[in-house]
N, C-alpha and C. Protein backbone atom coordinates (compact mmCIF):
# COMPACT_ATOMS: atom_id res chain seq x y z
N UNK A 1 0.84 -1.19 0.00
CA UNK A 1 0.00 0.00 0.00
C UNK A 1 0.87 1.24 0.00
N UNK A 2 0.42 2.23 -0.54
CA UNK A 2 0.98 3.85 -0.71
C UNK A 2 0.83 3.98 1.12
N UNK A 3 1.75 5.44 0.52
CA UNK A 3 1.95 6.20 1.77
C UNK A 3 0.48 7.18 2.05
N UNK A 4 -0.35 7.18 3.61
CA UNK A 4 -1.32 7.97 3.41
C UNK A 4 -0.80 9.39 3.84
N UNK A 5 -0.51 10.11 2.92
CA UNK A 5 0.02 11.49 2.88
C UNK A 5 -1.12 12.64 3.08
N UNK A 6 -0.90 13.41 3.94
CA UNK A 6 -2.12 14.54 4.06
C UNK A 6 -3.12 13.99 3.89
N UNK A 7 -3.51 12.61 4.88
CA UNK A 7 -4.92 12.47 5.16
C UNK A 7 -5.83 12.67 6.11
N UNK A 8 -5.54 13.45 6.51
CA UNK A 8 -6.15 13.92 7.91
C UNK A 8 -6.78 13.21 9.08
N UNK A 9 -6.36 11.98 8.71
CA UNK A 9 -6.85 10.65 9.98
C UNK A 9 -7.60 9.76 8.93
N UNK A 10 -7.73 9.65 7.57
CA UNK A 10 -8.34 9.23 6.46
C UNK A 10 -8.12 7.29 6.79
N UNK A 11 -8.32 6.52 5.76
CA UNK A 11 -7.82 5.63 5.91
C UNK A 11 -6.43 6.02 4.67
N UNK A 12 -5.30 4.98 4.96
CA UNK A 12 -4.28 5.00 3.76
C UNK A 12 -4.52 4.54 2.35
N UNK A 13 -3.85 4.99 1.31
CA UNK A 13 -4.29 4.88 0.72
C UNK A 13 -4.42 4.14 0.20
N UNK A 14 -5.07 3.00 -1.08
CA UNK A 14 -5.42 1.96 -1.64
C UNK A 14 -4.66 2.22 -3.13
N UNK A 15 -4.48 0.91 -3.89
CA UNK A 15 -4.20 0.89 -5.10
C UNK A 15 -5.56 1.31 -6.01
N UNK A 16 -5.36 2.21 -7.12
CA UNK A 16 -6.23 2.73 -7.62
C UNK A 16 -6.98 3.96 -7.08
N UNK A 17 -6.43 4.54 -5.54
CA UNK A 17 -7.21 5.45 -5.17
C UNK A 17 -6.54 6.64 -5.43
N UNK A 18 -7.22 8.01 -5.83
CA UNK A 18 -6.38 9.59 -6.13
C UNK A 18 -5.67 10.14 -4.79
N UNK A 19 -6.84 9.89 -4.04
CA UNK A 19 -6.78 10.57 -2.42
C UNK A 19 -7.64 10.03 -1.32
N UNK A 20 -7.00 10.10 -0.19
CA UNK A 20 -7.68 9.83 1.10
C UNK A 20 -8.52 10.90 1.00
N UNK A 21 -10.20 10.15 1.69
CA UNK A 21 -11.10 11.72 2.40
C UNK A 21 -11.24 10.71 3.48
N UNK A 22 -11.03 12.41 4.44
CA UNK A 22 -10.94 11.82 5.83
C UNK A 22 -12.88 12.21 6.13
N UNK A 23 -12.72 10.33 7.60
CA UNK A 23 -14.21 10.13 7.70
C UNK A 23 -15.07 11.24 7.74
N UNK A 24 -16.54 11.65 7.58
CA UNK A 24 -17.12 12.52 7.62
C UNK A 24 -17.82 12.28 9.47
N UNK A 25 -18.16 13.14 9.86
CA UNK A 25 -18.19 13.18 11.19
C UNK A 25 -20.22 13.73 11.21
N UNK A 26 -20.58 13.00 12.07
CA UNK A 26 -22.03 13.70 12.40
C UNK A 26 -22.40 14.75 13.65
N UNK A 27 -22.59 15.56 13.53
CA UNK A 27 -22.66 16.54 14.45
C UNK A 27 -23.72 17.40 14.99
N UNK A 28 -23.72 18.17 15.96
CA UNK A 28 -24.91 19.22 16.06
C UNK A 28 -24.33 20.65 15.94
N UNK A 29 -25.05 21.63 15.57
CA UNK A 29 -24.36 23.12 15.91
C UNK A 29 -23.89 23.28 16.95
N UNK A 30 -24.37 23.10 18.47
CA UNK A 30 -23.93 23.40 18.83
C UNK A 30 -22.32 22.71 19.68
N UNK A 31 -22.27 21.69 18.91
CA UNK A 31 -20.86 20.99 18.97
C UNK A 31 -19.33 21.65 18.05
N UNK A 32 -19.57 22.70 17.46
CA UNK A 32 -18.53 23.21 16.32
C UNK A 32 -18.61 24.58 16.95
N UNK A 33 -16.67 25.08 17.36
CA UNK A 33 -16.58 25.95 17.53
C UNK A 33 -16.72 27.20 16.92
N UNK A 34 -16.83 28.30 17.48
CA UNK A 34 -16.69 29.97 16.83
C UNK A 34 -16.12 29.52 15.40
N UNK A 35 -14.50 29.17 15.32
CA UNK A 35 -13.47 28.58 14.12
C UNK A 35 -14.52 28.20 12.69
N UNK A 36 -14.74 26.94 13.88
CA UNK A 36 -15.59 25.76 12.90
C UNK A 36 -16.70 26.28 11.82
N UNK A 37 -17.39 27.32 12.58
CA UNK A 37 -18.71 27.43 12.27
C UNK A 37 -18.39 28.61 10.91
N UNK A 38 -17.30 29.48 11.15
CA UNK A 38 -17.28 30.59 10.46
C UNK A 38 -16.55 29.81 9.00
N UNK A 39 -16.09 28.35 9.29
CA UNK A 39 -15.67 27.77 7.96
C UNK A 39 -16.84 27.08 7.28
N UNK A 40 -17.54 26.92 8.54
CA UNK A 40 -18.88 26.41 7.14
C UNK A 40 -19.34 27.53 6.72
N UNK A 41 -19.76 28.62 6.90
CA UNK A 41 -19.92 29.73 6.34
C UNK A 41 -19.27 29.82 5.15
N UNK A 42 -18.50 29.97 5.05
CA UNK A 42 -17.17 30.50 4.40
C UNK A 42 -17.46 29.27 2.88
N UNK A 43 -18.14 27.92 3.41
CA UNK A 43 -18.30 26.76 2.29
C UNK A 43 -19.24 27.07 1.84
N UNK A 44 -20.59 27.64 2.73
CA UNK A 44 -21.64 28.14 1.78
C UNK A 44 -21.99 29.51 1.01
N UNK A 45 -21.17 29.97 1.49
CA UNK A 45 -21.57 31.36 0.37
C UNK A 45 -20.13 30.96 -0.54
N UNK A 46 -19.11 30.14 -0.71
CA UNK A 46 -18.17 29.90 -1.98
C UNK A 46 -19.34 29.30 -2.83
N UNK A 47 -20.19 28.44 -2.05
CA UNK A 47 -21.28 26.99 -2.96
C UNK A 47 -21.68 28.01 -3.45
N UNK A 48 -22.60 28.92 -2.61
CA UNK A 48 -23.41 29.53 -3.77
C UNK A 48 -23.46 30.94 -4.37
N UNK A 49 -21.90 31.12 -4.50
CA UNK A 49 -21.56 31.95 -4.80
C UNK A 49 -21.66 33.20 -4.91
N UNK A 50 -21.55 33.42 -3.56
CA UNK A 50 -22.32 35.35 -2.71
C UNK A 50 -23.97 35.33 -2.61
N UNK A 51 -24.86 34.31 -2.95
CA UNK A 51 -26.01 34.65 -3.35
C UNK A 51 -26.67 33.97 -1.83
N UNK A 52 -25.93 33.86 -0.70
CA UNK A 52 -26.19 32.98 0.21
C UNK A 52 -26.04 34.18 1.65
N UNK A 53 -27.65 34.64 2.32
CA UNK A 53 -27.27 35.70 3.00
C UNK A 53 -27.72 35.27 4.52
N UNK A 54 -27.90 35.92 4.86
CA UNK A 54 -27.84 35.55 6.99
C UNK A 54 -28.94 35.25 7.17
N UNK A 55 -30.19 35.35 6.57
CA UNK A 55 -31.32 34.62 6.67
C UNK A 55 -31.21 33.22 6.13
N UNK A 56 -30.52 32.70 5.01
CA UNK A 56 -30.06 31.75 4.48
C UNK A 56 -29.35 31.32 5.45
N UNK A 57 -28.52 31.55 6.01
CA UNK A 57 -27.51 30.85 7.47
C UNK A 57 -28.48 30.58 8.54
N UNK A 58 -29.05 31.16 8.65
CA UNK A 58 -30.22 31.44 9.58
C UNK A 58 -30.79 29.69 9.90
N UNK A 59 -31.31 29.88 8.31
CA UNK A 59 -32.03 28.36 8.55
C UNK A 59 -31.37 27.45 8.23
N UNK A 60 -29.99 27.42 7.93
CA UNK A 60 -29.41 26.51 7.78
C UNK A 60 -28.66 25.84 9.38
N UNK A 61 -28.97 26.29 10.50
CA UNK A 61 -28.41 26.50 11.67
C UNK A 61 -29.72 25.43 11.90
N UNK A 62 -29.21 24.51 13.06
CA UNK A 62 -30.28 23.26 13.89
C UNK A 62 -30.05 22.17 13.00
N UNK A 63 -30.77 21.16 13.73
CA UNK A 63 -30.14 20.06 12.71
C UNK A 63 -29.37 19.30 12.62
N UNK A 64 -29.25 18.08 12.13
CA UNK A 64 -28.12 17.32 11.65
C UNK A 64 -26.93 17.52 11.10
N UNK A 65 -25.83 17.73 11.48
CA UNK A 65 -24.85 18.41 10.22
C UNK A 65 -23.73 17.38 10.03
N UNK A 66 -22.96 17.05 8.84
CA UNK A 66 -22.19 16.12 8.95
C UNK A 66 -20.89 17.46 8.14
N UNK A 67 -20.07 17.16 8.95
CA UNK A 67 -18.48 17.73 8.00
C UNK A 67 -17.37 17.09 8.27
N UNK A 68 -16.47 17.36 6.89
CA UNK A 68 -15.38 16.56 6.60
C UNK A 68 -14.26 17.44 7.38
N UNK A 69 -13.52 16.70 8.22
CA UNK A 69 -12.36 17.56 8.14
C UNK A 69 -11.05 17.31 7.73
N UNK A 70 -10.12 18.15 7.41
CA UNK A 70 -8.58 17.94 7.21
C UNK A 70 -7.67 17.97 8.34
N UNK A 71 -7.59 17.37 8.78
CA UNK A 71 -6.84 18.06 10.17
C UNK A 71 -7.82 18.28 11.09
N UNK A 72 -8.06 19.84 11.45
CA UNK A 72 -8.71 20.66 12.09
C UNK A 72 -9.26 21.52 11.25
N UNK A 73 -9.03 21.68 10.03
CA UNK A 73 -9.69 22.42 9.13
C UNK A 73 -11.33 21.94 8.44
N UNK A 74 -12.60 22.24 8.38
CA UNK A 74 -13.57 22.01 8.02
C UNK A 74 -13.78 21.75 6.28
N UNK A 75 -13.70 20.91 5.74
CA UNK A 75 -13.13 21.30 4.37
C UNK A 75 -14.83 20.73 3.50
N UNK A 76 -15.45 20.15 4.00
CA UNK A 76 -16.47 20.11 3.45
C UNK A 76 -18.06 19.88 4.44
N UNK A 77 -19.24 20.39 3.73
CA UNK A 77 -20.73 20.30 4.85
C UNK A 77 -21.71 19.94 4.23
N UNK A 78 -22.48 19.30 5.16
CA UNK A 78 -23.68 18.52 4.49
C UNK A 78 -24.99 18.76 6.29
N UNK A 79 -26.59 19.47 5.23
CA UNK A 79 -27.05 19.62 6.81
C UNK A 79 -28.40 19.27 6.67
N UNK A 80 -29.15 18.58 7.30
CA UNK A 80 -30.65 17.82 7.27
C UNK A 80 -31.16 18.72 8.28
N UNK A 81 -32.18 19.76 8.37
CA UNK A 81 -32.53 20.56 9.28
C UNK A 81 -34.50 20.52 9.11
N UNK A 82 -34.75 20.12 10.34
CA UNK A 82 -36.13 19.56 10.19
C UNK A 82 -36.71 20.68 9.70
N UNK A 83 -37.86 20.79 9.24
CA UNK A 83 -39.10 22.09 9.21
C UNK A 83 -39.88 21.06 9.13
N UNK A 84 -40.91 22.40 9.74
CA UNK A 84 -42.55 21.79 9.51
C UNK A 84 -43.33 22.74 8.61
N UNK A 85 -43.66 22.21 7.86
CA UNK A 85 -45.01 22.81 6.69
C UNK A 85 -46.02 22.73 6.80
């Protein structure tokens, strides 16, 4: 097996694989620090490119949230946030 290089706790790497992604983690808001939180920010208005405003954060806050990290760095987000209709 390759060397797992900059995988952030990933598994190593496999034959045929480009890159380690390190495990995705399940979380709540209020488990992710000040840091944390201002990098998911930072992922959703890159996603949607400035068009993503504080009412949009707003409801994106509660909920299920799962993120990837590098290290300590937040590098990717995914968030299931109940409503009722």
């Amino acid at each position: 097996m390759g060397p797992s290089v900059g995988t952030g706790g990933a598994e190593p790497l496999r034959p045929g694989m480009l890159f380690a992604v390190p495990p995705p983690q399940l979380i709540t808001v209020p488990a992710l620090d000040p840091v944390e939180l201002e990098a998911v920010r930072r992922i959703m208005d890159d996603a949607f490119e400035g068009d993503f405003d504080d009412d949009d954060w707003d409801h994106a806050l509660g909920g299920l949230h799962v993120v990837v990290r590098d290290g300590d760095t937040v590098v990717a987000h995914a968030a299931v946030v109940e409503r009722v209709l």
